[in-house]
PDB file of N, CA and C in Angstrom:
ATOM      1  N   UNK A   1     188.686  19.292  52.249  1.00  0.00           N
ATOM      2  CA  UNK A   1     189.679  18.331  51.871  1.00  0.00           C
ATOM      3  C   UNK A   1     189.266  16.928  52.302  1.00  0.00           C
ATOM      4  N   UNK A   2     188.815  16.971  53.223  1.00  0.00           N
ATOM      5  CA  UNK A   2     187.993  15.580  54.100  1.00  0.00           C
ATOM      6  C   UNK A   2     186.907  14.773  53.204  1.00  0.00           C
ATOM      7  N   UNK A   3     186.052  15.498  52.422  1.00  0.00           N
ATOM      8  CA  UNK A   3     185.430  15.345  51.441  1.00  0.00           C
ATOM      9  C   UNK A   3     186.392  14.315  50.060  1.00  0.00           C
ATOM     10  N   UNK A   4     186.897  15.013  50.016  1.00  0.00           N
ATOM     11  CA  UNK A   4     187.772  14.541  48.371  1.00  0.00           C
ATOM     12  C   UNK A   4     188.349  13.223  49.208  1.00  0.00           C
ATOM     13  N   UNK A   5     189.093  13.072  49.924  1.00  0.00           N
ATOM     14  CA  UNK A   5     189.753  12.068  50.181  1.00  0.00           C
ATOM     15  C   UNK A   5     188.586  11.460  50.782  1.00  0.00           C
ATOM     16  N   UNK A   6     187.952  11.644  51.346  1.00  0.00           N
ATOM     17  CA  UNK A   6     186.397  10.316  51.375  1.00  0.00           C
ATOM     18  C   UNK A   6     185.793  10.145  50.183  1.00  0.00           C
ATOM     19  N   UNK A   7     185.568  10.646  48.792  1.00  0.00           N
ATOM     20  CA  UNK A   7     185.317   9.803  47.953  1.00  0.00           C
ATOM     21  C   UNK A   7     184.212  10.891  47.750  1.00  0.00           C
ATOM     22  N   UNK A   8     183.359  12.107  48.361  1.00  0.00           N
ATOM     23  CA  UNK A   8     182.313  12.724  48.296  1.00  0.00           C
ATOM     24  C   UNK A   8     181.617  12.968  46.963  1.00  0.00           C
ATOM     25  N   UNK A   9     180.581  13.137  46.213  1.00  0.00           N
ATOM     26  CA  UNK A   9     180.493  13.672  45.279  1.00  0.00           C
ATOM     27  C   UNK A   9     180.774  15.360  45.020  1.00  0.00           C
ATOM     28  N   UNK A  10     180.824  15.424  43.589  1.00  0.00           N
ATOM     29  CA  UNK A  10     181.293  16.639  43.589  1.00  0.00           C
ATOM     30  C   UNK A  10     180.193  17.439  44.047  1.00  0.00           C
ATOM     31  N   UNK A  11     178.822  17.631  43.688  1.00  0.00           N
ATOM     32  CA  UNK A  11     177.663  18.228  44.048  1.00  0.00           C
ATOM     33  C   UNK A  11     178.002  18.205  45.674  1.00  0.00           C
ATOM     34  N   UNK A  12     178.550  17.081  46.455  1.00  0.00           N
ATOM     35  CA  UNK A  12     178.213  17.759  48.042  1.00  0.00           C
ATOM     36  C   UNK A  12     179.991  18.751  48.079  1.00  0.00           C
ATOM     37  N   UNK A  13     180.744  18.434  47.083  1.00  0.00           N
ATOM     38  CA  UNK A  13     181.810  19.219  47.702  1.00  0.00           C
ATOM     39  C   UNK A  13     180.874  20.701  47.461  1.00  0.00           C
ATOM     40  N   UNK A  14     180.954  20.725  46.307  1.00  0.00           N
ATOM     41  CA  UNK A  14     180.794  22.266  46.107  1.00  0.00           C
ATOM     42  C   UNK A  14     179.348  23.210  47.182  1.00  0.00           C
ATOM     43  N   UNK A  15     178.207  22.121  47.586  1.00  0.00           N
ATOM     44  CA  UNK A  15     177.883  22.720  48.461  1.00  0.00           C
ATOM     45  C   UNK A  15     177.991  23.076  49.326  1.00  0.00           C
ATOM     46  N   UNK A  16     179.163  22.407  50.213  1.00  0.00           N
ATOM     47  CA  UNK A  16     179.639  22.571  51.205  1.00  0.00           C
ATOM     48  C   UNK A  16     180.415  23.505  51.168  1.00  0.00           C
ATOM     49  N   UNK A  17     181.382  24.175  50.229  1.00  0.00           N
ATOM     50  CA  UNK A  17     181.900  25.328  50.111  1.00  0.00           C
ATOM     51  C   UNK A  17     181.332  26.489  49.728  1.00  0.00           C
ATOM     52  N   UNK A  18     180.153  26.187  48.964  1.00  0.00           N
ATOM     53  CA  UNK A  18     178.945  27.436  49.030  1.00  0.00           C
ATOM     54  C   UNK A  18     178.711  27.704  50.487  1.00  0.00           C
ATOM     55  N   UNK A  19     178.234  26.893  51.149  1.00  0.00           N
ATOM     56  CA  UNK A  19     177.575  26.582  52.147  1.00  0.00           C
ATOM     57  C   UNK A  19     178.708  27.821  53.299  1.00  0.00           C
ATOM     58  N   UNK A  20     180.070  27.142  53.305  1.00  0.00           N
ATOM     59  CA  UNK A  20     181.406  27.457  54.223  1.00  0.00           C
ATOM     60  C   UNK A  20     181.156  29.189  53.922  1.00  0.00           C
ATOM     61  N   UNK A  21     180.978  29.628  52.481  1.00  0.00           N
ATOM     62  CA  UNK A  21     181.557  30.862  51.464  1.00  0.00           C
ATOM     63  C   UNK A  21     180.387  31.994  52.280  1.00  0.00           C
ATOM     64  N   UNK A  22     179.126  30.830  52.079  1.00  0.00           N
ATOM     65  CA  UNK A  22     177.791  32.046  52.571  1.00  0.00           C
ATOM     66  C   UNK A  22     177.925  32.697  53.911  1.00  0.00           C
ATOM     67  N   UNK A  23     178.379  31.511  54.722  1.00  0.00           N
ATOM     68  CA  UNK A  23     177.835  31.907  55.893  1.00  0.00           C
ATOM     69  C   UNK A  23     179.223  32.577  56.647  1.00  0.00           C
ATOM     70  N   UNK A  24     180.783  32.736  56.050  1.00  0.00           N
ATOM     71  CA  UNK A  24     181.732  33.828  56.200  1.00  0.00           C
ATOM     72  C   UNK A  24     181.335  35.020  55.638  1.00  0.00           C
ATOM     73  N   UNK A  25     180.242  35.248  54.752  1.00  0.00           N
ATOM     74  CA  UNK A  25     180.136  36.484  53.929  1.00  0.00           C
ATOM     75  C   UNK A  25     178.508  37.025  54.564  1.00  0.00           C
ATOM     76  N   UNK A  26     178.020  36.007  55.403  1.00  0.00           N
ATOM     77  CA  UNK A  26     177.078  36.457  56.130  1.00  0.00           C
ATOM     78  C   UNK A  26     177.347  37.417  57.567  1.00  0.00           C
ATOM     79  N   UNK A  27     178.925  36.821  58.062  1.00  0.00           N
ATOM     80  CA  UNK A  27     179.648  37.251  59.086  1.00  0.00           C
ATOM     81  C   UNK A  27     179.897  38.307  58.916  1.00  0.00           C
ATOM     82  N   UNK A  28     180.523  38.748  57.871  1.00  0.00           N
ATOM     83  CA  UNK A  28     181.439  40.050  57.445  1.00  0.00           C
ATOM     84  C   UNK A  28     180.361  41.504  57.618  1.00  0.00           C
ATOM     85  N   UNK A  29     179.081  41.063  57.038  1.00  0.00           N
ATOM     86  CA  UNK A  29     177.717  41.317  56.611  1.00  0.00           C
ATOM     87  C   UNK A  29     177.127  41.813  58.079  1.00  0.00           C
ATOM     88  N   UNK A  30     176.849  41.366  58.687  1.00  0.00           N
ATOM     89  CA  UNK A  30     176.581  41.264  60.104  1.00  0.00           C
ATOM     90  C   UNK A  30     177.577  42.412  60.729  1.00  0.00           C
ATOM     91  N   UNK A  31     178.739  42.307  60.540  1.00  0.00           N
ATOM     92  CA  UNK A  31     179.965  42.789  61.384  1.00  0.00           C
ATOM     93  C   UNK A  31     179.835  44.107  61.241  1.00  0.00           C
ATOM     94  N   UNK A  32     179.509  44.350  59.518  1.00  0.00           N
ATOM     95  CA  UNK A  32     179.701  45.844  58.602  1.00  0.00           C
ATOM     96  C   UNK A  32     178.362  46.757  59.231  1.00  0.00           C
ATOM     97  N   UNK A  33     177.088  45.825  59.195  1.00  0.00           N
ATOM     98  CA  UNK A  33     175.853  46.639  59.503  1.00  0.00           C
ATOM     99  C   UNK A  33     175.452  48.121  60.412  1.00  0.00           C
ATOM    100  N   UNK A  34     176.391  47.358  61.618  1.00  0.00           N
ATOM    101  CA  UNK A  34     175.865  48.960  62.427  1.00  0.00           C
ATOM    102  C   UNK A  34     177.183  50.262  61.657  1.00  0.00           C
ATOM    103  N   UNK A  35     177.821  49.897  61.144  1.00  0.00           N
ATOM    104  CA  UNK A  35     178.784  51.496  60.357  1.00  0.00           C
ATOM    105  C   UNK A  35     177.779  51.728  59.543  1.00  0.00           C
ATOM    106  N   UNK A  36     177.144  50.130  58.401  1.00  0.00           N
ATOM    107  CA  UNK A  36     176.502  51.003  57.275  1.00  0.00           C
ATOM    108  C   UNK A  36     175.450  52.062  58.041  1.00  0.00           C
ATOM    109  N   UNK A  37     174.807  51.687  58.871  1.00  0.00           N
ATOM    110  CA  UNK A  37     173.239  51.951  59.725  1.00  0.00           C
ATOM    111  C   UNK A  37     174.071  53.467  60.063  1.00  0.00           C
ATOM    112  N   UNK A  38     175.090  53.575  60.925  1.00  0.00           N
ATOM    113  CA  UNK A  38     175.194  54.984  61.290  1.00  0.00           C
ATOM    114  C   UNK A  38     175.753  56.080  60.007  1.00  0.00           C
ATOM    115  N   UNK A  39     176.294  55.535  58.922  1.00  0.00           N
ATOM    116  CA  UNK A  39     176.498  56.130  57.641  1.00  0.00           C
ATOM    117  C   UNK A  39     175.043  56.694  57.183  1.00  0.00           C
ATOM    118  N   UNK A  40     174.311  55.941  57.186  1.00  0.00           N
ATOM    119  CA  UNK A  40     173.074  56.142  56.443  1.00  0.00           C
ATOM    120  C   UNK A  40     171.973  57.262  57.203  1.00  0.00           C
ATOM    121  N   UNK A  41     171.953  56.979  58.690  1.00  0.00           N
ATOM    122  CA  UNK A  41     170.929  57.321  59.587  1.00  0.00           C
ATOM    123  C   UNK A  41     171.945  57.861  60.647  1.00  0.00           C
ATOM    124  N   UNK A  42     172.930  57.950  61.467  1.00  0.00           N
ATOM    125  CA  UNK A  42     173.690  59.139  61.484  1.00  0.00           C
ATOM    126  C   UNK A  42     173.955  58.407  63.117  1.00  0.00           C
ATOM    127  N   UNK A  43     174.827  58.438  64.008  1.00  0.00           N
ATOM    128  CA  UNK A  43     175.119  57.819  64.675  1.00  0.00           C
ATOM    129  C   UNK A  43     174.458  58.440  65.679  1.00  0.00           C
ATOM    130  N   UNK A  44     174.248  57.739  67.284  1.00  0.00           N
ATOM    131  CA  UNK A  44     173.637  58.248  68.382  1.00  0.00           C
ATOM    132  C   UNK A  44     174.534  59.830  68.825  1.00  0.00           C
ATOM    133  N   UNK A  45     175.819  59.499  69.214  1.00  0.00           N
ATOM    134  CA  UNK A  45     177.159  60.110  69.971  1.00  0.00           C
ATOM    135  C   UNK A  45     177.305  61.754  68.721  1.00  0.00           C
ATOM    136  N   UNK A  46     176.895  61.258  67.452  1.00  0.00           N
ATOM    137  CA  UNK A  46     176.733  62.937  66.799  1.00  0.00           C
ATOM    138  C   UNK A  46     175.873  63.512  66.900  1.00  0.00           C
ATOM    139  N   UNK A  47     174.404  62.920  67.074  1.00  0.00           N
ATOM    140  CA  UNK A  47     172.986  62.972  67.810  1.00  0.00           C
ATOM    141  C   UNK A  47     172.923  64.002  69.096  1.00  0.00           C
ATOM    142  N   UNK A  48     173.714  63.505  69.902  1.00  0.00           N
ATOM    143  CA  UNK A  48     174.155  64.147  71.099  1.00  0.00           C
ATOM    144  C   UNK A  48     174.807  65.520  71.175  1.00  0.00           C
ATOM    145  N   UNK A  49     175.929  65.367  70.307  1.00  0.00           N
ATOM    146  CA  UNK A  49     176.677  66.580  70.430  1.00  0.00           C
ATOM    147  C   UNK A  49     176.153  67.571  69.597  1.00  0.00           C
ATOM    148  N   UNK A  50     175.389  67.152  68.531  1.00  0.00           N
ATOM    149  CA  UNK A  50     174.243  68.355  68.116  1.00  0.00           C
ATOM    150  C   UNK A  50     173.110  68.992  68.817  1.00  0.00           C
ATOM    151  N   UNK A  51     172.959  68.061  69.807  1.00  0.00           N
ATOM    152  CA  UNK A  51     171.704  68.308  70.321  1.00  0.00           C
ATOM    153  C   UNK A  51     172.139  69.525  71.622  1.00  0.00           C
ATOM    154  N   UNK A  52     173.723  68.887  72.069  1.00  0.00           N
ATOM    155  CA  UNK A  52     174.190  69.843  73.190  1.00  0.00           C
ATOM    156  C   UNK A  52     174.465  71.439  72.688  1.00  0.00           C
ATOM    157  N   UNK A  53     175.035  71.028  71.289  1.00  0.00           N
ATOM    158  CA  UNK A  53     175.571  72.574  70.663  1.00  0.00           C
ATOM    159  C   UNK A  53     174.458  73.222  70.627  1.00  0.00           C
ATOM    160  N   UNK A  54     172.718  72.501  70.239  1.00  0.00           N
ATOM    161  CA  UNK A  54     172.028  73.677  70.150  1.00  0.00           C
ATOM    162  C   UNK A  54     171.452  74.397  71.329  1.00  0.00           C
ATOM    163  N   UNK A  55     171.545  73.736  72.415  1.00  0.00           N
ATOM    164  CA  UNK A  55     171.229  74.070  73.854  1.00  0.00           C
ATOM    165  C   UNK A  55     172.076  74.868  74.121  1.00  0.00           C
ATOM    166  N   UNK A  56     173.516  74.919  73.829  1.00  0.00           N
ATOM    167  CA  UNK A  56     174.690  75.939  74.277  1.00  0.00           C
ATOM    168  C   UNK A  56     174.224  77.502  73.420  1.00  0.00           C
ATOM    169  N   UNK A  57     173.790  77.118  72.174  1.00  0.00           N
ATOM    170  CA  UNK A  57     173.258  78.094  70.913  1.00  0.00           C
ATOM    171  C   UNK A  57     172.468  78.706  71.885  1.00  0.00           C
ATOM    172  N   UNK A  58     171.574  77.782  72.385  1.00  0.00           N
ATOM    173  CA  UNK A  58     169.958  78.554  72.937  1.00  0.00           C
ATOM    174  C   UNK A  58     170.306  79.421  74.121  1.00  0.00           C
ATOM    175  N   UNK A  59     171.235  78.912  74.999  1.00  0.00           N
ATOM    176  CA  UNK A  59     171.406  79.703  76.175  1.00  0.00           C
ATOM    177  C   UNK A  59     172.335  80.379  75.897  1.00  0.00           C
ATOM    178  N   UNK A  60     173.092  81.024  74.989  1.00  0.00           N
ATOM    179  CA  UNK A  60     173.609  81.717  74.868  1.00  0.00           C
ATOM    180  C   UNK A  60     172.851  83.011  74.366  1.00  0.00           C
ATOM    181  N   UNK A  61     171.896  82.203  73.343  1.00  0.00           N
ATOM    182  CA  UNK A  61     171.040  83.911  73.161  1.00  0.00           C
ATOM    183  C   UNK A  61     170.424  83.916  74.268  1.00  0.00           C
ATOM    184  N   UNK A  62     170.001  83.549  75.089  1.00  0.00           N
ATOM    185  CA  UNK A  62     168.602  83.357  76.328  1.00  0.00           C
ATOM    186  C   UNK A  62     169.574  84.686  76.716  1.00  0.00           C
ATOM    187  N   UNK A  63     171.320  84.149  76.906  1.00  0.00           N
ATOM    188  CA  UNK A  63     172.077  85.722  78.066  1.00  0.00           C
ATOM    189  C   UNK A  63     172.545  86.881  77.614  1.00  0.00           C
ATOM    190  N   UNK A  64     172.275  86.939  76.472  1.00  0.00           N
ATOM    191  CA  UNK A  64     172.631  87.801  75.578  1.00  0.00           C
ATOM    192  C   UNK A  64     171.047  89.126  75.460  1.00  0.00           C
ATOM    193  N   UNK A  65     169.991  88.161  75.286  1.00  0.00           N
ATOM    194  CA  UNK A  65     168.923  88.415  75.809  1.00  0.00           C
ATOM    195  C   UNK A  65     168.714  89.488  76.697  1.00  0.00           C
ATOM    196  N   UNK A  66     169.098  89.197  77.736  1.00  0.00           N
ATOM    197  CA  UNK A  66     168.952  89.229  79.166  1.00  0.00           C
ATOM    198  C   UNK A  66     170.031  90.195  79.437  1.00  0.00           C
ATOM    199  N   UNK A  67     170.543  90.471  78.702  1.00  0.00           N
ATOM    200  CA  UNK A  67     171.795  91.137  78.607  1.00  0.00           C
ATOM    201  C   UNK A  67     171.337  92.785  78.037  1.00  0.00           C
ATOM    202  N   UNK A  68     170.759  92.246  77.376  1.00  0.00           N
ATOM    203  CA  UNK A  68     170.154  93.546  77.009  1.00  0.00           C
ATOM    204  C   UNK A  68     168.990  94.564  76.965  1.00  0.00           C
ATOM    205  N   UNK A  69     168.138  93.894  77.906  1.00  0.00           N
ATOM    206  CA  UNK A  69     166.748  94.238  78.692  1.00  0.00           C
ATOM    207  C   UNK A  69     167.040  94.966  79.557  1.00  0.00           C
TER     208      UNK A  69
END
């Protein structure tokens, strides 16, 4: 608005609202990344709890095993 009432040309208004438009939609962009990243490639914390279930898997046959020797 500071623009128009100083007299600006239109070429700097509108860059300046490109300018304002990019770099809120660069924010949003930024903000979204690590959900897209764990959508895509799978988060650390499910990483984990798969990794524990198969250790619980493993030692469970290990006593089952052992169970029957």
């Amino acid at each position: 608005m500071d623009m128009m009432i100083d007299d600006a040309s239109a070429s700097q208004i509108s860059d300046k609202i490109k300018d304002l438009l990019y770099a809120k939609s660069a924010e949003r962009v930024d903000n979204y990344r690590p959900n897209a990243a764990d959508s895509l490639f799978g988060s650390d914390e499910e990483e984990s709890a798969e990794i524990e279930d198969n250790v619980n898997d493993e030692e469970e046959t290990v006593a089952t095993a052992d169970g029957e020797i």
